[in-house]
PDB file of N, CA and C in Angstrom:
ATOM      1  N   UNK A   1     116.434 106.265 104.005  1.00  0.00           N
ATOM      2  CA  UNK A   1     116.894 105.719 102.744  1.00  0.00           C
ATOM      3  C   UNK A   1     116.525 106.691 101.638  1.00  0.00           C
ATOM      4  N   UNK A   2     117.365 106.807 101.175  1.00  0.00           N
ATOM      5  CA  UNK A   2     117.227 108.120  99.694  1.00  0.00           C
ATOM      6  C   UNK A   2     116.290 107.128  98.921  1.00  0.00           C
ATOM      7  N   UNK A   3     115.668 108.132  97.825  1.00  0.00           N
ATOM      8  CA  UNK A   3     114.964 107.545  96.661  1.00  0.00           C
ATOM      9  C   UNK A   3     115.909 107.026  95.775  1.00  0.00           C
ATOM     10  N   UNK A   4     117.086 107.137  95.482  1.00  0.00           N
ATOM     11  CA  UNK A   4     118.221 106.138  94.321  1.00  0.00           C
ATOM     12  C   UNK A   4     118.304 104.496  95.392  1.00  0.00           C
ATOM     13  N   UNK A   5     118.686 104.815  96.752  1.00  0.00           N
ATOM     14  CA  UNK A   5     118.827 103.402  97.250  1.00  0.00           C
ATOM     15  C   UNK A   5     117.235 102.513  97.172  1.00  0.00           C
ATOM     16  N   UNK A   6     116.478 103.148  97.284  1.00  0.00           N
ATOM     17  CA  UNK A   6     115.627 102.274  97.448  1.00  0.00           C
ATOM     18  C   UNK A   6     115.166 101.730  96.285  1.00  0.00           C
ATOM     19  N   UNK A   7     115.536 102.580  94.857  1.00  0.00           N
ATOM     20  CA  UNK A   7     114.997 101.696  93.661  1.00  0.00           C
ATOM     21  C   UNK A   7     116.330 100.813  93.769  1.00  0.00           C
ATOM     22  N   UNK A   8     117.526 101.010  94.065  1.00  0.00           N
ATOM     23  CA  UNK A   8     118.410  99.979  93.841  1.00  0.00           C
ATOM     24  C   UNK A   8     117.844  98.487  94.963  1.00  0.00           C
ATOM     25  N   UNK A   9     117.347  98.632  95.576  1.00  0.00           N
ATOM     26  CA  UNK A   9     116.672  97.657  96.699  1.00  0.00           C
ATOM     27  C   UNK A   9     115.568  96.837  96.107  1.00  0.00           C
ATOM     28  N   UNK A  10     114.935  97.610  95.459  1.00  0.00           N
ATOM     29  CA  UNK A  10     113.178  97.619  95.309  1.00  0.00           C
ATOM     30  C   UNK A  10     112.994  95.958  95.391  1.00  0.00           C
ATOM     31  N   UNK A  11     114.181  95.327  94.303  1.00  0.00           N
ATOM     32  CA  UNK A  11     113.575  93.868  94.226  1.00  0.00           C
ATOM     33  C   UNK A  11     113.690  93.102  95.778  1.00  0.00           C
ATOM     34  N   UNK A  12     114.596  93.367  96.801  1.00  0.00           N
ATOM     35  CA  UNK A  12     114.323  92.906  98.086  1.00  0.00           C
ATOM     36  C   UNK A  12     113.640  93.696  98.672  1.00  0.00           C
ATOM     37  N   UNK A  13     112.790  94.754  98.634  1.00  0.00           N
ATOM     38  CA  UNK A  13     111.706  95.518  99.367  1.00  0.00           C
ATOM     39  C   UNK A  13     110.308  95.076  99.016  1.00  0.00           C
ATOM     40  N   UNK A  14     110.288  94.764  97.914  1.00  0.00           N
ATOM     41  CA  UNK A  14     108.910  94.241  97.561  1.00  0.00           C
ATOM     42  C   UNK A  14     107.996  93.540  98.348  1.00  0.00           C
ATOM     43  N   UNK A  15     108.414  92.491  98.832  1.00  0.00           N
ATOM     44  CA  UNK A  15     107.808  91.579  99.974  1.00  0.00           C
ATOM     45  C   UNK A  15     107.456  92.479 100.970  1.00  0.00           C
ATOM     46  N   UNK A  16     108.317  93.390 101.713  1.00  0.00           N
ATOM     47  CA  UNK A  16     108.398  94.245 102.767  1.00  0.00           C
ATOM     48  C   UNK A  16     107.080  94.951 102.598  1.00  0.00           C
ATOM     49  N   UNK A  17     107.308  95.400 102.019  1.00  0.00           N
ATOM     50  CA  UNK A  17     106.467  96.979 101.270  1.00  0.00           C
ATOM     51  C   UNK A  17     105.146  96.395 101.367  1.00  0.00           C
ATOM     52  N   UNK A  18     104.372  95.173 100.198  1.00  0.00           N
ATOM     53  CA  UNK A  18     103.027  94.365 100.619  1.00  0.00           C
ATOM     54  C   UNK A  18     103.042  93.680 101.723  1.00  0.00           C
ATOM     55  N   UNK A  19     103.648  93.280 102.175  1.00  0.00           N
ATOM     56  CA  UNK A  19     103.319  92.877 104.010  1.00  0.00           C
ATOM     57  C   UNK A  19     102.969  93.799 104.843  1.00  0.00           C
ATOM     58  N   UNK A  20     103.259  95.227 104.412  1.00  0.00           N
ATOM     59  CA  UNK A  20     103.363  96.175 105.736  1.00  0.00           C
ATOM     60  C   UNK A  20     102.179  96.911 104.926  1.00  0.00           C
ATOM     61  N   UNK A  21     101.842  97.053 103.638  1.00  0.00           N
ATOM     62  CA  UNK A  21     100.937  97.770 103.421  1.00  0.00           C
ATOM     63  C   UNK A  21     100.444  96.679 102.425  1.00  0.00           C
ATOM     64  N   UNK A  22      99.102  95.907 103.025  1.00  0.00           N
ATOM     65  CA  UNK A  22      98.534  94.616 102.454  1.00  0.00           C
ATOM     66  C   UNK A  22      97.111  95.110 101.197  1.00  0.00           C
ATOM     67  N   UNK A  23      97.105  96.227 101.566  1.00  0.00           N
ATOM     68  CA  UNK A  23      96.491  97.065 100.376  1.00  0.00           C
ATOM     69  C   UNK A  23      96.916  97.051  99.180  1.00  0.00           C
ATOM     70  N   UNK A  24      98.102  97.350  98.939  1.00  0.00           N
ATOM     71  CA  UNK A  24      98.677  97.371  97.479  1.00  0.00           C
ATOM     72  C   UNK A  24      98.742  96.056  97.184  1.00  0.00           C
ATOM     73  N   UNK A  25      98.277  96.066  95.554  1.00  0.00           N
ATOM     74  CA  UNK A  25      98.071  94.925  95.239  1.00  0.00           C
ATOM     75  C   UNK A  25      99.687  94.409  94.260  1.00  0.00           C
ATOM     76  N   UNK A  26     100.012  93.356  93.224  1.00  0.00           N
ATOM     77  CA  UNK A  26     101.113  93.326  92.415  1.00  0.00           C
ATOM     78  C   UNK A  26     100.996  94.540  91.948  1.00  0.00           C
ATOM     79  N   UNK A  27      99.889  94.644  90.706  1.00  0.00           N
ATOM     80  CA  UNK A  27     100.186  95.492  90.018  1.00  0.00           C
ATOM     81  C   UNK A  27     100.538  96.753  90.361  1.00  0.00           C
ATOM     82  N   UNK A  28     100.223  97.440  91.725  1.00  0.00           N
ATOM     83  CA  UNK A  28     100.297  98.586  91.939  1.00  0.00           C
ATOM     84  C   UNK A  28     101.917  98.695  92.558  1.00  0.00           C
ATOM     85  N   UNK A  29     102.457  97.165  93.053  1.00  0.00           N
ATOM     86  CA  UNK A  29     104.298  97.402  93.531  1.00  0.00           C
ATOM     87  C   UNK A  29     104.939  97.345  92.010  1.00  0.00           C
ATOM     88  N   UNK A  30     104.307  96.653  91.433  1.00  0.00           N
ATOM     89  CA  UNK A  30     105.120  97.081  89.869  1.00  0.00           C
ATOM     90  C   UNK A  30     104.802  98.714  89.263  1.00  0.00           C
ATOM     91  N   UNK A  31     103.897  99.227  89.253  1.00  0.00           N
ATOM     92  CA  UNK A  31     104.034 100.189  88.891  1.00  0.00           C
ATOM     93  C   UNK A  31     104.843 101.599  89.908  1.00  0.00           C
ATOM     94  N   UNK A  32     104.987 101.049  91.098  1.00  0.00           N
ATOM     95  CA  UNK A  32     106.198 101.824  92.033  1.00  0.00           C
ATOM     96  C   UNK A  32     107.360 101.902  91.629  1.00  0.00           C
ATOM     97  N   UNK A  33     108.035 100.487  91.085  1.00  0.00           N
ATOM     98  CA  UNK A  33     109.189 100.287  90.464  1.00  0.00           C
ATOM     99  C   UNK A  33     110.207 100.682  91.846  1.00  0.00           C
ATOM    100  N   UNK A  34     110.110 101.037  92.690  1.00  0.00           N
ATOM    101  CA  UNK A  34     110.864 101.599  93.486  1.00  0.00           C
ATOM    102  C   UNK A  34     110.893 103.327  93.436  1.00  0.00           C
ATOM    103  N   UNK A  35     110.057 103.790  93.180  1.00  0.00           N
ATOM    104  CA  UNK A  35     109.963 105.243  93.020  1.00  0.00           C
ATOM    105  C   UNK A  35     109.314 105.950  94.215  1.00  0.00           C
ATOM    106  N   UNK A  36     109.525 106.701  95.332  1.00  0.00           N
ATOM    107  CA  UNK A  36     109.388 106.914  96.338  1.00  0.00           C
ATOM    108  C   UNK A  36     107.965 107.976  96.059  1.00  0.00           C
ATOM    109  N   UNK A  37     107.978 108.929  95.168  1.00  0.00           N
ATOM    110  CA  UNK A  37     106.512 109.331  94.735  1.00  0.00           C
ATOM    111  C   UNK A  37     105.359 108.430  94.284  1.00  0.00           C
ATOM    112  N   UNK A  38     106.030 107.648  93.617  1.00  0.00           N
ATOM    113  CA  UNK A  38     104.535 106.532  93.760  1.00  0.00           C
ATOM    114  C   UNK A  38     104.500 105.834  94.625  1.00  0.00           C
ATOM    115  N   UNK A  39     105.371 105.597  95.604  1.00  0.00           N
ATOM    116  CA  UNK A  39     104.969 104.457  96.510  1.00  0.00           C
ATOM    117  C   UNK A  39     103.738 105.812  97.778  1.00  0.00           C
ATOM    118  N   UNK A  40     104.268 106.796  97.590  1.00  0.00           N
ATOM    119  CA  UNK A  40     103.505 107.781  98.439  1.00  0.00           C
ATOM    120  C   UNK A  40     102.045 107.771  97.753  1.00  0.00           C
ATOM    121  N   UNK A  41     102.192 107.908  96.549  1.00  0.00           N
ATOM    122  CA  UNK A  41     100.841 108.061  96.037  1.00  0.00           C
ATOM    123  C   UNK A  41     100.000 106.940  96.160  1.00  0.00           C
ATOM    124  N   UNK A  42     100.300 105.866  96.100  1.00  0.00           N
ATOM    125  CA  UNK A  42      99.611 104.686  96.425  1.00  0.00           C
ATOM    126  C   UNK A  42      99.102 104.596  97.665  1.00  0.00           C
ATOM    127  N   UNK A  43      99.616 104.469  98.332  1.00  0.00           N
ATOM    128  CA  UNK A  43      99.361 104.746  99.828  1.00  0.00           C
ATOM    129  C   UNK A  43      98.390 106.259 100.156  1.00  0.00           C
ATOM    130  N   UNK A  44      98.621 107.289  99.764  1.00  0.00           N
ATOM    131  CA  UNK A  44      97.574 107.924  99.257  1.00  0.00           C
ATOM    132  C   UNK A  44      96.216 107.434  98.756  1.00  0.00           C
ATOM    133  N   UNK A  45      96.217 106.980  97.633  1.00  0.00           N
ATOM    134  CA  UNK A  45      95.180 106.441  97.279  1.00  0.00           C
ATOM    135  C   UNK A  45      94.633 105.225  98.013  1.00  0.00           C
ATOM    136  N   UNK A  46      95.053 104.567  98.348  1.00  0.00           N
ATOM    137  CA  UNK A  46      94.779 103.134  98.792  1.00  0.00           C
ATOM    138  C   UNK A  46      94.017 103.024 100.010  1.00  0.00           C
ATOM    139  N   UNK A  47      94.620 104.041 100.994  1.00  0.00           N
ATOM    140  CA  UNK A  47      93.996 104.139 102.689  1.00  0.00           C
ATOM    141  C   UNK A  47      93.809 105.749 102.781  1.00  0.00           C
ATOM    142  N   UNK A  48      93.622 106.713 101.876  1.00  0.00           N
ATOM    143  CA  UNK A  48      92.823 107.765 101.973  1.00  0.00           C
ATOM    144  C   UNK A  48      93.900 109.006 102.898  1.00  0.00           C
ATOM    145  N   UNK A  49      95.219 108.913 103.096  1.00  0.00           N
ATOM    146  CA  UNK A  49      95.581 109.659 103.614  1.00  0.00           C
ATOM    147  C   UNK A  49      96.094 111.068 103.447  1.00  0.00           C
ATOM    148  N   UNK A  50      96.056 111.958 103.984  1.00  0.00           N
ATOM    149  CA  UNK A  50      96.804 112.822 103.377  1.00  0.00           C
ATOM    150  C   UNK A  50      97.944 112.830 103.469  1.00  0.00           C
ATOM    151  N   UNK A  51      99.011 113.590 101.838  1.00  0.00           N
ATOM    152  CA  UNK A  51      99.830 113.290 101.155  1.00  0.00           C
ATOM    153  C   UNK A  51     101.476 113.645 102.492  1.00  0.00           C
ATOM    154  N   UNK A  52     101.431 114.382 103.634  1.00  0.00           N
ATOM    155  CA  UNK A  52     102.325 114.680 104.515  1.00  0.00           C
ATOM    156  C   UNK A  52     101.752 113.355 105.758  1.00  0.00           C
ATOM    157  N   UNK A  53     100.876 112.210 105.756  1.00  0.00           N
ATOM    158  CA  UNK A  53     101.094 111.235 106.847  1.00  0.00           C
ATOM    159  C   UNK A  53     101.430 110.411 106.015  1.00  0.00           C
ATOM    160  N   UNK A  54     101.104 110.248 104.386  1.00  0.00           N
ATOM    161  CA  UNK A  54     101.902 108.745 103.680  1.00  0.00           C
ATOM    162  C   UNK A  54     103.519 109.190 103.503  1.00  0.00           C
ATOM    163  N   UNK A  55     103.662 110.400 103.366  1.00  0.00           N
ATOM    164  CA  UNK A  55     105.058 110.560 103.362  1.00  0.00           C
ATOM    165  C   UNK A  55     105.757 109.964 104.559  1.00  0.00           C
ATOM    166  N   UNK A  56     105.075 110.447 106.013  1.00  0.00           N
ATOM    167  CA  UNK A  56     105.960 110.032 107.405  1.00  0.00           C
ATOM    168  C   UNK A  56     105.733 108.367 107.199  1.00  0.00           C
ATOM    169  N   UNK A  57     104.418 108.180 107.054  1.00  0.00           N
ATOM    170  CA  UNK A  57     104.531 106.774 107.594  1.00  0.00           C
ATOM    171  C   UNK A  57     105.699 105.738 106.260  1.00  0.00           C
ATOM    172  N   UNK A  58     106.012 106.076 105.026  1.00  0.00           N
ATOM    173  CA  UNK A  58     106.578 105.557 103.876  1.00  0.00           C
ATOM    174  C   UNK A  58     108.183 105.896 104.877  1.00  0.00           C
ATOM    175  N   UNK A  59     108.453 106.725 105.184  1.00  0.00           N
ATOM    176  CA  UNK A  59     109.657 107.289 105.634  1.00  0.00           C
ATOM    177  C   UNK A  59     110.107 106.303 106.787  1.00  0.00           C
ATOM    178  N   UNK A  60     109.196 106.205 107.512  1.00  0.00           N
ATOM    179  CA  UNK A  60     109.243 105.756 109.065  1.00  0.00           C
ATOM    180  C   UNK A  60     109.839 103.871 108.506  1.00  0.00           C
ATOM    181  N   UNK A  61     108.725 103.180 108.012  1.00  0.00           N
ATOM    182  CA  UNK A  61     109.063 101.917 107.558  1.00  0.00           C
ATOM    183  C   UNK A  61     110.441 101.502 106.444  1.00  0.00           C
ATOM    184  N   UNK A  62     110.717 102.599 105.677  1.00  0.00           N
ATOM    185  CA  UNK A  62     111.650 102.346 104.633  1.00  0.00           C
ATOM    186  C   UNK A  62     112.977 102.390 105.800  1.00  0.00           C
ATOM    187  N   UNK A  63     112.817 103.771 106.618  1.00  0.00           N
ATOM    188  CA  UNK A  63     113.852 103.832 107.369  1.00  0.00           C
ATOM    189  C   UNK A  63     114.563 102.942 108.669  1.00  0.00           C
ATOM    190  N   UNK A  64     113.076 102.054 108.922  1.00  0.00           N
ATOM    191  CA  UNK A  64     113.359 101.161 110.070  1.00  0.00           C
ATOM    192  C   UNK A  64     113.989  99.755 109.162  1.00  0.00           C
ATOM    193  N   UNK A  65     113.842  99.387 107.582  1.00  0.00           N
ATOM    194  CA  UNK A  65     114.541  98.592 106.848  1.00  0.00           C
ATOM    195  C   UNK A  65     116.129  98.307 106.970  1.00  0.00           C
TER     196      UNK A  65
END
């Protein structure tokens, strides 16, 4: 899923997105907005990964959507 579809999604991904990553809290899916760099960076920050496994694993789940 490109970064334009998924902000066009975001409001039915939301649920998705905190179910699968129960770390992020509201405030931090609102400040994603649907933006595929912050949803990486969060996930970054959140579970400590480095920035090429939050990319696969963000990729892997958006893409199995």
């Amino acid at each position: 899923m490109k970064s334009s579809e998924l902000q066009g999604k975001w409001d039915q991904l939301k649920g998705v997105i905190r179910e699968f990553w129960g770390e992020l809290t509201g405030d931090d899916v609102d400040f994603i907005a649907g933006q595929r760099d912050r949803l990486i960076g969060k996930i970054e920050e959140r579970y400590g990964l480095p920035r090429q496994e939050a990319e696969k694993k963000v990729d892997e789940v958006i893409d199995s959507l």
